[in-house]
PDB file of N, CA and C in Angstrom:
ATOM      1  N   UNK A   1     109.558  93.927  32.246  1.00  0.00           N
ATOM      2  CA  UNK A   1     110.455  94.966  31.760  1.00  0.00           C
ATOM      3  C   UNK A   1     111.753  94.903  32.562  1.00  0.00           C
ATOM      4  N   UNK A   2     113.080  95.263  31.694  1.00  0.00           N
ATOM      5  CA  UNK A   2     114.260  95.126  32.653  1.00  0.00           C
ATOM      6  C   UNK A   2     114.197  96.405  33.252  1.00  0.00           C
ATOM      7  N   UNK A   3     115.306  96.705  34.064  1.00  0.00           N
ATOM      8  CA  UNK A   3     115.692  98.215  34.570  1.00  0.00           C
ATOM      9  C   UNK A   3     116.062  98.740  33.786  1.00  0.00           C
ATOM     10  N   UNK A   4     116.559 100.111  34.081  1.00  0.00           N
ATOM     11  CA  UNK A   4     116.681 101.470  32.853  1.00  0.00           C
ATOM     12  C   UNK A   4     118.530 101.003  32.970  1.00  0.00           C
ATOM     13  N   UNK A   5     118.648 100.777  33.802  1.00  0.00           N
ATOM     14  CA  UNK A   5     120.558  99.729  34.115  1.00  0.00           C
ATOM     15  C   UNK A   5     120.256  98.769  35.118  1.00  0.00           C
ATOM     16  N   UNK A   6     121.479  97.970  34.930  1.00  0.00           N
ATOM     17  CA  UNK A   6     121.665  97.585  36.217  1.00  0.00           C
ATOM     18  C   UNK A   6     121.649  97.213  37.632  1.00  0.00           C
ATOM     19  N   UNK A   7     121.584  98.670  37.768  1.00  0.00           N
ATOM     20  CA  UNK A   7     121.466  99.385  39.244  1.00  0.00           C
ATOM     21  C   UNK A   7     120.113 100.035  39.214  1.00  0.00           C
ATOM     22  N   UNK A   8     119.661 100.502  38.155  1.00  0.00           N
ATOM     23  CA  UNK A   8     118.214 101.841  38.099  1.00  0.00           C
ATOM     24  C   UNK A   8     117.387 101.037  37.967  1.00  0.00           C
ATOM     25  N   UNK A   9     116.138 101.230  38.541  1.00  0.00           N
ATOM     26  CA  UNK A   9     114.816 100.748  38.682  1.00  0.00           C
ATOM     27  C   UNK A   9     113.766 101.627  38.686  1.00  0.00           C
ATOM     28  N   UNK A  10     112.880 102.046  37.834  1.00  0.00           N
ATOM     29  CA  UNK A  10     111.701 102.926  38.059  1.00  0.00           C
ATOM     30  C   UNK A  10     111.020 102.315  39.122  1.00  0.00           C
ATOM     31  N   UNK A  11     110.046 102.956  39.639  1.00  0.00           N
ATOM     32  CA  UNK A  11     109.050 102.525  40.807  1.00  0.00           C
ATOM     33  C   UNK A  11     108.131 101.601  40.450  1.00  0.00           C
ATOM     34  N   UNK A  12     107.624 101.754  39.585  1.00  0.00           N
ATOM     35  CA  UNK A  12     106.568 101.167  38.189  1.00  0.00           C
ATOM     36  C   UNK A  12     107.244  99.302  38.261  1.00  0.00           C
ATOM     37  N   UNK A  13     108.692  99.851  37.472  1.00  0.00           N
ATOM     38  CA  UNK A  13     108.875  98.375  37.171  1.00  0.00           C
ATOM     39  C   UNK A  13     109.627  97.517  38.931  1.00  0.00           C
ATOM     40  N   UNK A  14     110.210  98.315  39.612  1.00  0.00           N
ATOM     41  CA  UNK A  14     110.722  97.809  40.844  1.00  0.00           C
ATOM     42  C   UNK A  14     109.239  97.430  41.245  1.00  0.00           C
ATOM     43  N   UNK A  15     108.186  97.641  41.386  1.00  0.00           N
ATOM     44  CA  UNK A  15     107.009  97.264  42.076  1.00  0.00           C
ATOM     45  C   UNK A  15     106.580  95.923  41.451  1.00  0.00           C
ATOM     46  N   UNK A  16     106.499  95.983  39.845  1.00  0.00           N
ATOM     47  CA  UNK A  16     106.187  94.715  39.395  1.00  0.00           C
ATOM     48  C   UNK A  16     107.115  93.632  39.097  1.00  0.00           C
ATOM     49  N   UNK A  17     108.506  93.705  39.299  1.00  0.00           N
ATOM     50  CA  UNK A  17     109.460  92.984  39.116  1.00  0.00           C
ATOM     51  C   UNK A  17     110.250  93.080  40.849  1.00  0.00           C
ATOM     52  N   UNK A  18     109.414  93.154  42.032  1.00  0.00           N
ATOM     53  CA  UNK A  18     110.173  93.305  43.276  1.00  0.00           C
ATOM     54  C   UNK A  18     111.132  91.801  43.109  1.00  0.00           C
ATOM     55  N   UNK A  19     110.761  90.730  43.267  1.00  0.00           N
ATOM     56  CA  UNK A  19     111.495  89.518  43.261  1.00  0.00           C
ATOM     57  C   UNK A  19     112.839  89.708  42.420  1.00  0.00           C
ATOM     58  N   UNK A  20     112.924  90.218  41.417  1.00  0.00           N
ATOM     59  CA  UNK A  20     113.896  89.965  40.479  1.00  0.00           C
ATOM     60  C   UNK A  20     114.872  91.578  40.776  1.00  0.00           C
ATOM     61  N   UNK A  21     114.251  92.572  42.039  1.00  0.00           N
ATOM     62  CA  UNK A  21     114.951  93.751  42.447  1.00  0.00           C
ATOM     63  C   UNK A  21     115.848  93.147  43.671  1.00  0.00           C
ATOM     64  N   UNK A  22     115.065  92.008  44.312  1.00  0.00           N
ATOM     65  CA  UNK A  22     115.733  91.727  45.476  1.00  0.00           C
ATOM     66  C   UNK A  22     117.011  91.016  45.152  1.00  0.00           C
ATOM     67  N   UNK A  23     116.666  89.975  43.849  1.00  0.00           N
ATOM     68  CA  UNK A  23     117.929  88.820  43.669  1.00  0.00           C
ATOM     69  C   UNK A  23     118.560  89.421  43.483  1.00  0.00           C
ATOM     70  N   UNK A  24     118.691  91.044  42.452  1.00  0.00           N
ATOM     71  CA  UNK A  24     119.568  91.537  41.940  1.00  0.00           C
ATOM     72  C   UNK A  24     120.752  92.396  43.144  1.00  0.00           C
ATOM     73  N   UNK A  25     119.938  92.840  44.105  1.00  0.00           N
ATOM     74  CA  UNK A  25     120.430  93.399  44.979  1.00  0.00           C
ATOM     75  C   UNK A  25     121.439  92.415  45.790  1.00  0.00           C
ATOM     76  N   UNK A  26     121.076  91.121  45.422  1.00  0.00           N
ATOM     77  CA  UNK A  26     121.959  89.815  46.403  1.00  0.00           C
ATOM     78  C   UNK A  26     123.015  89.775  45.516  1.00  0.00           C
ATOM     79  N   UNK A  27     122.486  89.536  44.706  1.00  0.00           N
ATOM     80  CA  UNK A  27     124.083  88.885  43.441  1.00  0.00           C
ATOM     81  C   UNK A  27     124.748  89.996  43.046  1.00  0.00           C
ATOM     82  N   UNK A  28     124.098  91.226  42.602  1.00  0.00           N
ATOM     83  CA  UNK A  28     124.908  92.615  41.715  1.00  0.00           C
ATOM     84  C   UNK A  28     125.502  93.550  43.001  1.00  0.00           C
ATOM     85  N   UNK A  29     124.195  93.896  43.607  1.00  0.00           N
ATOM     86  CA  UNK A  29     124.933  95.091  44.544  1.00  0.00           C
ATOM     87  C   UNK A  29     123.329  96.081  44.904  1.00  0.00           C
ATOM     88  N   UNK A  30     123.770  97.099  45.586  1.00  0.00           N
ATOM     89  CA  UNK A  30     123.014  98.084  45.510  1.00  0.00           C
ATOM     90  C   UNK A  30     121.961  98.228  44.115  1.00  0.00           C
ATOM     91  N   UNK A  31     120.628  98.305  44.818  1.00  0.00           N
ATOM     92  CA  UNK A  31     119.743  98.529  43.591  1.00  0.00           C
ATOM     93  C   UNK A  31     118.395  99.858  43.855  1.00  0.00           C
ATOM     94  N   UNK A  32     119.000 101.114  42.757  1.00  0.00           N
ATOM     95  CA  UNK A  32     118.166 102.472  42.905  1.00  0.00           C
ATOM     96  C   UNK A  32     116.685 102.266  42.650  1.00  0.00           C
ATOM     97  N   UNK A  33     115.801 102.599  43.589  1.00  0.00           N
ATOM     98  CA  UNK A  33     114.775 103.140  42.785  1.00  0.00           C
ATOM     99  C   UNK A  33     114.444 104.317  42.437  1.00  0.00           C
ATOM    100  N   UNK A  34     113.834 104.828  41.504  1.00  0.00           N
ATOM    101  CA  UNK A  34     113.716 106.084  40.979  1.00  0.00           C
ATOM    102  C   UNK A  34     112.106 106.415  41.212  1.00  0.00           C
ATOM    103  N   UNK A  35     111.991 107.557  41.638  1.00  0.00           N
ATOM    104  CA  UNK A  35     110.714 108.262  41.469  1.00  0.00           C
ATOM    105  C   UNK A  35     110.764 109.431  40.800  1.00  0.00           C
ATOM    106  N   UNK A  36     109.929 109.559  39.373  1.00  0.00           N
ATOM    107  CA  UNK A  36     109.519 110.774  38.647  1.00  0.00           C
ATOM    108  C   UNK A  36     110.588 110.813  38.346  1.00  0.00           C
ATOM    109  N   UNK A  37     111.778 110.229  37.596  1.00  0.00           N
ATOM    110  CA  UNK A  37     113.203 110.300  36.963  1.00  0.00           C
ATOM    111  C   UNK A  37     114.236 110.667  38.135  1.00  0.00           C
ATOM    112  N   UNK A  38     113.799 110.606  39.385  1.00  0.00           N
ATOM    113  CA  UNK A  38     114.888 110.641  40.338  1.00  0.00           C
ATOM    114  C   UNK A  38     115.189 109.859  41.556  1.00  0.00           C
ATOM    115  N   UNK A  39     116.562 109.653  41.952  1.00  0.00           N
ATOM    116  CA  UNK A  39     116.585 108.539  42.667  1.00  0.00           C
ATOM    117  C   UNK A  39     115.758 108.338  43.944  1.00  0.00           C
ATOM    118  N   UNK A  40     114.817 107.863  44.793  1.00  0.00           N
ATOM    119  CA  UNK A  40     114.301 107.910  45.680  1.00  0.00           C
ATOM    120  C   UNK A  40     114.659 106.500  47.101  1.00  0.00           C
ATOM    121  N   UNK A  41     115.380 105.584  46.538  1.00  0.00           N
ATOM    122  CA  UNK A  41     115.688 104.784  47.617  1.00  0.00           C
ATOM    123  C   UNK A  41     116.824 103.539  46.888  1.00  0.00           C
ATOM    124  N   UNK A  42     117.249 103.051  47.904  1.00  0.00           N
ATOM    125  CA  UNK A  42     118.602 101.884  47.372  1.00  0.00           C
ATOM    126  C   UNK A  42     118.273 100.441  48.232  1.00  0.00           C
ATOM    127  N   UNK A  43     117.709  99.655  47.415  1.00  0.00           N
ATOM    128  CA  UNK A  43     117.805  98.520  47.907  1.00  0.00           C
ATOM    129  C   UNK A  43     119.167  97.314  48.191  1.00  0.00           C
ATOM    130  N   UNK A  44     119.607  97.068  49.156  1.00  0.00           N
ATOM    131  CA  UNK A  44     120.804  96.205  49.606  1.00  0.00           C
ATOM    132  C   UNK A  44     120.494  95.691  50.266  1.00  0.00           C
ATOM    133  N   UNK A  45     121.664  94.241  49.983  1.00  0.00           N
ATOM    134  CA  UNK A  45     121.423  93.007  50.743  1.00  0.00           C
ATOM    135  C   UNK A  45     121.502  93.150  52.150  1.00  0.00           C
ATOM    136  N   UNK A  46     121.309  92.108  53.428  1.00  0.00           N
ATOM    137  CA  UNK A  46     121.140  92.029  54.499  1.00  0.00           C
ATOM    138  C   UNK A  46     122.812  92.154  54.519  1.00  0.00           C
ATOM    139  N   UNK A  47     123.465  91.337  53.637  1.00  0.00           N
ATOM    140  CA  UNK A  47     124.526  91.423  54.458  1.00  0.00           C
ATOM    141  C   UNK A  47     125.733  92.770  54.280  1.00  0.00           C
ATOM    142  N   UNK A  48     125.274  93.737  52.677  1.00  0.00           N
ATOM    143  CA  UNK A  48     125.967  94.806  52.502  1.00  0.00           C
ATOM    144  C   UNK A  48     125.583  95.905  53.685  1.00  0.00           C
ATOM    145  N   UNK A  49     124.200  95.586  54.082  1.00  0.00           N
ATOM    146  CA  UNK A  49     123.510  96.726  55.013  1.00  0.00           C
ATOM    147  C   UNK A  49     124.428  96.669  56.617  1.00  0.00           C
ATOM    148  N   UNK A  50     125.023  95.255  56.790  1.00  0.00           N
ATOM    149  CA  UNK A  50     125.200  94.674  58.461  1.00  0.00           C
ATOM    150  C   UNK A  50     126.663  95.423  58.108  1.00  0.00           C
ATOM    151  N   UNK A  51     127.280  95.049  57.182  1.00  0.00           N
ATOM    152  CA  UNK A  51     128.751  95.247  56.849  1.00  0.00           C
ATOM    153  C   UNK A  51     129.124  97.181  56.749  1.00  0.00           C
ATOM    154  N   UNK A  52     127.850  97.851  55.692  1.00  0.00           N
ATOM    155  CA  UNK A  52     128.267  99.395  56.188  1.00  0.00           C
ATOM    156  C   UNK A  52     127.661  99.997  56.939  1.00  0.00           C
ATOM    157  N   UNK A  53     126.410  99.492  57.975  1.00  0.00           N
ATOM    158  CA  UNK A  53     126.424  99.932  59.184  1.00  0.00           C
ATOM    159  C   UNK A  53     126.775  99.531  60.465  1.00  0.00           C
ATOM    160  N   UNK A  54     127.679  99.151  60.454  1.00  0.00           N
ATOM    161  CA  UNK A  54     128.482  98.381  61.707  1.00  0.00           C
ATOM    162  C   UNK A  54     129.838  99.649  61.975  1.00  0.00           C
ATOM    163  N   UNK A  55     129.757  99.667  62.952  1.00  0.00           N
ATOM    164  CA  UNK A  55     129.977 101.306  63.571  1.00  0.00           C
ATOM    165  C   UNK A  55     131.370 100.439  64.347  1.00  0.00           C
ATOM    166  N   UNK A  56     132.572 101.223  64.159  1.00  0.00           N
ATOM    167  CA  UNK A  56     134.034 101.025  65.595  1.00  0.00           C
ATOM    168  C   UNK A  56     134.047 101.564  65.657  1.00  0.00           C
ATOM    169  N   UNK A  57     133.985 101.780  67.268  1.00  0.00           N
ATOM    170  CA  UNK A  57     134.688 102.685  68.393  1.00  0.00           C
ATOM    171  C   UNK A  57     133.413 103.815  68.312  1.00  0.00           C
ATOM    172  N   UNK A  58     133.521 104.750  69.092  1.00  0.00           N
ATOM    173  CA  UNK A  58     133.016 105.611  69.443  1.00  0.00           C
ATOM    174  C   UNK A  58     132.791 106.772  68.852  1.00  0.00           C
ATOM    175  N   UNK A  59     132.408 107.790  69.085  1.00  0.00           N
ATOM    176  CA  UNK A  59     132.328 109.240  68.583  1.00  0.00           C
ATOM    177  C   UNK A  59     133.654 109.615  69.444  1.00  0.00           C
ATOM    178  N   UNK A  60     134.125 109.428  70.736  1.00  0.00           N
ATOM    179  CA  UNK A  60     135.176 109.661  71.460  1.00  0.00           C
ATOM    180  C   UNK A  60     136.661 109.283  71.099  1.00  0.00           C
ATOM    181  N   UNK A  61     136.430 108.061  70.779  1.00  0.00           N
ATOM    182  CA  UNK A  61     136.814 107.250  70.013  1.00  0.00           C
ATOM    183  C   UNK A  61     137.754 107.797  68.646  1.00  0.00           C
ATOM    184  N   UNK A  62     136.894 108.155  67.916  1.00  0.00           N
ATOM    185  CA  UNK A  62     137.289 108.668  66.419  1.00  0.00           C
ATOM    186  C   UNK A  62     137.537 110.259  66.667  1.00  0.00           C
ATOM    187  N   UNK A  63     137.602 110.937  67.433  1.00  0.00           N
ATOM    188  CA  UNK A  63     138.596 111.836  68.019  1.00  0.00           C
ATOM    189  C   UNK A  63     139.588 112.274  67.867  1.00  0.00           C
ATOM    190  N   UNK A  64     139.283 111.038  69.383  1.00  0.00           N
ATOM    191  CA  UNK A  64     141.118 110.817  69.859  1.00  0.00           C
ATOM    192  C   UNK A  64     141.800 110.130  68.809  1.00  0.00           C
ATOM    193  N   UNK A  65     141.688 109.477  67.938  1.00  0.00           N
ATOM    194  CA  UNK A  65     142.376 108.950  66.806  1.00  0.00           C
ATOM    195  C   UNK A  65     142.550 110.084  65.977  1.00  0.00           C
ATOM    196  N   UNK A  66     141.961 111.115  65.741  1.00  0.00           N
ATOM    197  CA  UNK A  66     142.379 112.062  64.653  1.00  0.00           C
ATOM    198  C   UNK A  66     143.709 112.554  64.744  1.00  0.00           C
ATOM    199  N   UNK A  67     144.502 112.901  63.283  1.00  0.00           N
ATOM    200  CA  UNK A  67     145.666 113.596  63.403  1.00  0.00           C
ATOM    201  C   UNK A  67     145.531 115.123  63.995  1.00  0.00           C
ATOM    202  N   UNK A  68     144.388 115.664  63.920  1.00  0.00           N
ATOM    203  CA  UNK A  68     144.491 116.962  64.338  1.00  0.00           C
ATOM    204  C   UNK A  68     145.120 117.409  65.445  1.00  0.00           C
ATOM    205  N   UNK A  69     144.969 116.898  66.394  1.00  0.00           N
ATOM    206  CA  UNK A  69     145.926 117.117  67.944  1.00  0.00           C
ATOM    207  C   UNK A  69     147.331 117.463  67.699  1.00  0.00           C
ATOM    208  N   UNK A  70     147.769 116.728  66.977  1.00  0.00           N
ATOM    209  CA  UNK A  70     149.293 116.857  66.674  1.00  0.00           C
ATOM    210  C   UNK A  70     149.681 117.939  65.404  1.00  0.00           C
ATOM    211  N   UNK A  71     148.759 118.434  65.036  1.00  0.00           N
ATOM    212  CA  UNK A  71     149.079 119.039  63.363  1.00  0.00           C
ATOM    213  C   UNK A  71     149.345 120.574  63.698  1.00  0.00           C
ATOM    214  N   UNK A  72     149.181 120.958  64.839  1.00  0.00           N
ATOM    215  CA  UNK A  72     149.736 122.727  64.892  1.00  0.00           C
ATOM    216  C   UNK A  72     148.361 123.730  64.187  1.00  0.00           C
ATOM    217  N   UNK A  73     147.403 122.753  64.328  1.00  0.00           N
ATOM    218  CA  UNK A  73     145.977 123.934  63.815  1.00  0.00           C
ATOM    219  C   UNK A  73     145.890 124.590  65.683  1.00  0.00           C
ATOM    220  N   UNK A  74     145.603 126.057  64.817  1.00  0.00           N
ATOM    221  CA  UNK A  74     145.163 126.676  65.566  1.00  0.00           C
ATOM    222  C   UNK A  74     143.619 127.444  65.667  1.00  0.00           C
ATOM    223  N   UNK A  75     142.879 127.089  66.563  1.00  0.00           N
ATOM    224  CA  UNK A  75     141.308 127.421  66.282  1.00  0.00           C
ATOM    225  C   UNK A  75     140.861 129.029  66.889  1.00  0.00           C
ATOM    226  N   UNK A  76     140.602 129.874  66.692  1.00  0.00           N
ATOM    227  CA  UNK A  76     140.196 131.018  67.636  1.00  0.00           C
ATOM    228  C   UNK A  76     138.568 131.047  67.511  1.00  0.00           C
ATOM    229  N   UNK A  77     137.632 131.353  68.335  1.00  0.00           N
ATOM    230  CA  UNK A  77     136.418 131.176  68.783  1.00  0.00           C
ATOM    231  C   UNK A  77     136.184 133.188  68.248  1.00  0.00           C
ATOM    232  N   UNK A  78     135.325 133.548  67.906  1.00  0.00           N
ATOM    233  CA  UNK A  78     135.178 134.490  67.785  1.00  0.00           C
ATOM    234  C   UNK A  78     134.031 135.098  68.788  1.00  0.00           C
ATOM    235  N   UNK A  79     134.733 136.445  69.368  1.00  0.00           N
ATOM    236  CA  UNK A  79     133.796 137.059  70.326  1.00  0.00           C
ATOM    237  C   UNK A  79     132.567 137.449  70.150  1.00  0.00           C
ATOM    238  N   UNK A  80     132.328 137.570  69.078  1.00  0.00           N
ATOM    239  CA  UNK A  80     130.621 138.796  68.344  1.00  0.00           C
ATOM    240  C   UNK A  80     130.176 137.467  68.162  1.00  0.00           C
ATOM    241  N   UNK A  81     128.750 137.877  69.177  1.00  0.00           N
ATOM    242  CA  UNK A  81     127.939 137.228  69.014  1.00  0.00           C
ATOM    243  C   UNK A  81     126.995 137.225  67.576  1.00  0.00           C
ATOM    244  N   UNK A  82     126.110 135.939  67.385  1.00  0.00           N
ATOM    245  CA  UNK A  82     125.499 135.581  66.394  1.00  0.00           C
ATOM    246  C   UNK A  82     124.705 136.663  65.691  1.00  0.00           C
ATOM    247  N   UNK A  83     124.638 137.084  64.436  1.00  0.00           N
ATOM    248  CA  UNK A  83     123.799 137.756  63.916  1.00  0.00           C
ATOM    249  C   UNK A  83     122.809 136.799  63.416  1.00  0.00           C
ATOM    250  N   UNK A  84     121.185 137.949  64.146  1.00  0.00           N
ATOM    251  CA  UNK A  84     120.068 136.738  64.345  1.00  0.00           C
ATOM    252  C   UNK A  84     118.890 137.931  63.427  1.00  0.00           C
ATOM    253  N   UNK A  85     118.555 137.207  62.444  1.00  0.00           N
ATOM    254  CA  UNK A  85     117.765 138.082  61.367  1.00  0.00           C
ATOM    255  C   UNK A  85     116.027 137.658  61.582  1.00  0.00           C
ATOM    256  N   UNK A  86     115.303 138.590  61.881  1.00  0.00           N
ATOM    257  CA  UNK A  86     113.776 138.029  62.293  1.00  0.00           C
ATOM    258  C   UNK A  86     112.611 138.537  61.408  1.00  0.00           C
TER     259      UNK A  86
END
């Protein structure tokens, strides 16, 4: 059986067609599987996975790069403490 697209894969047929989920994921792109008509996971290649989780610079890093420093926001912290409902 093909996919429901492209990209969509029931669990059913991604299980019995895994080989032909993986090529697709090499040559097309990102490939959904669906559980019970909803999306439940995305199969991608080794090398889309290395490419959007490959992290620059820091949390410190991406900061100090923000425009905010320079933009004239002003933050006020508010005194009243948390309302805590039990």
């Amino acid at each position: 059986m093909t996919p429901i697209t492209s990209e969509s894969w029931s669990l059913a047929d991604a299980t019995a067609h895994l080989g032909e989920v993986v090529d697709q994921a090499i040559r097309v792109g990102p490939q959904v599987i669906t559980r019970d008509g909803a999306s439940a996971v995305v199969i991608v290649s080794t090398e889309e996975w290395e490419r959007k989780s490959i992290r620059s610079g820091t949390l410190a890093d991406f900061f100090a790069a923000s425009p905010l420093p320079g933009a004239g926001l002003v933050l006020e912290r508010s005194e009243l403490a948390p309302a805590i409902e039990l």
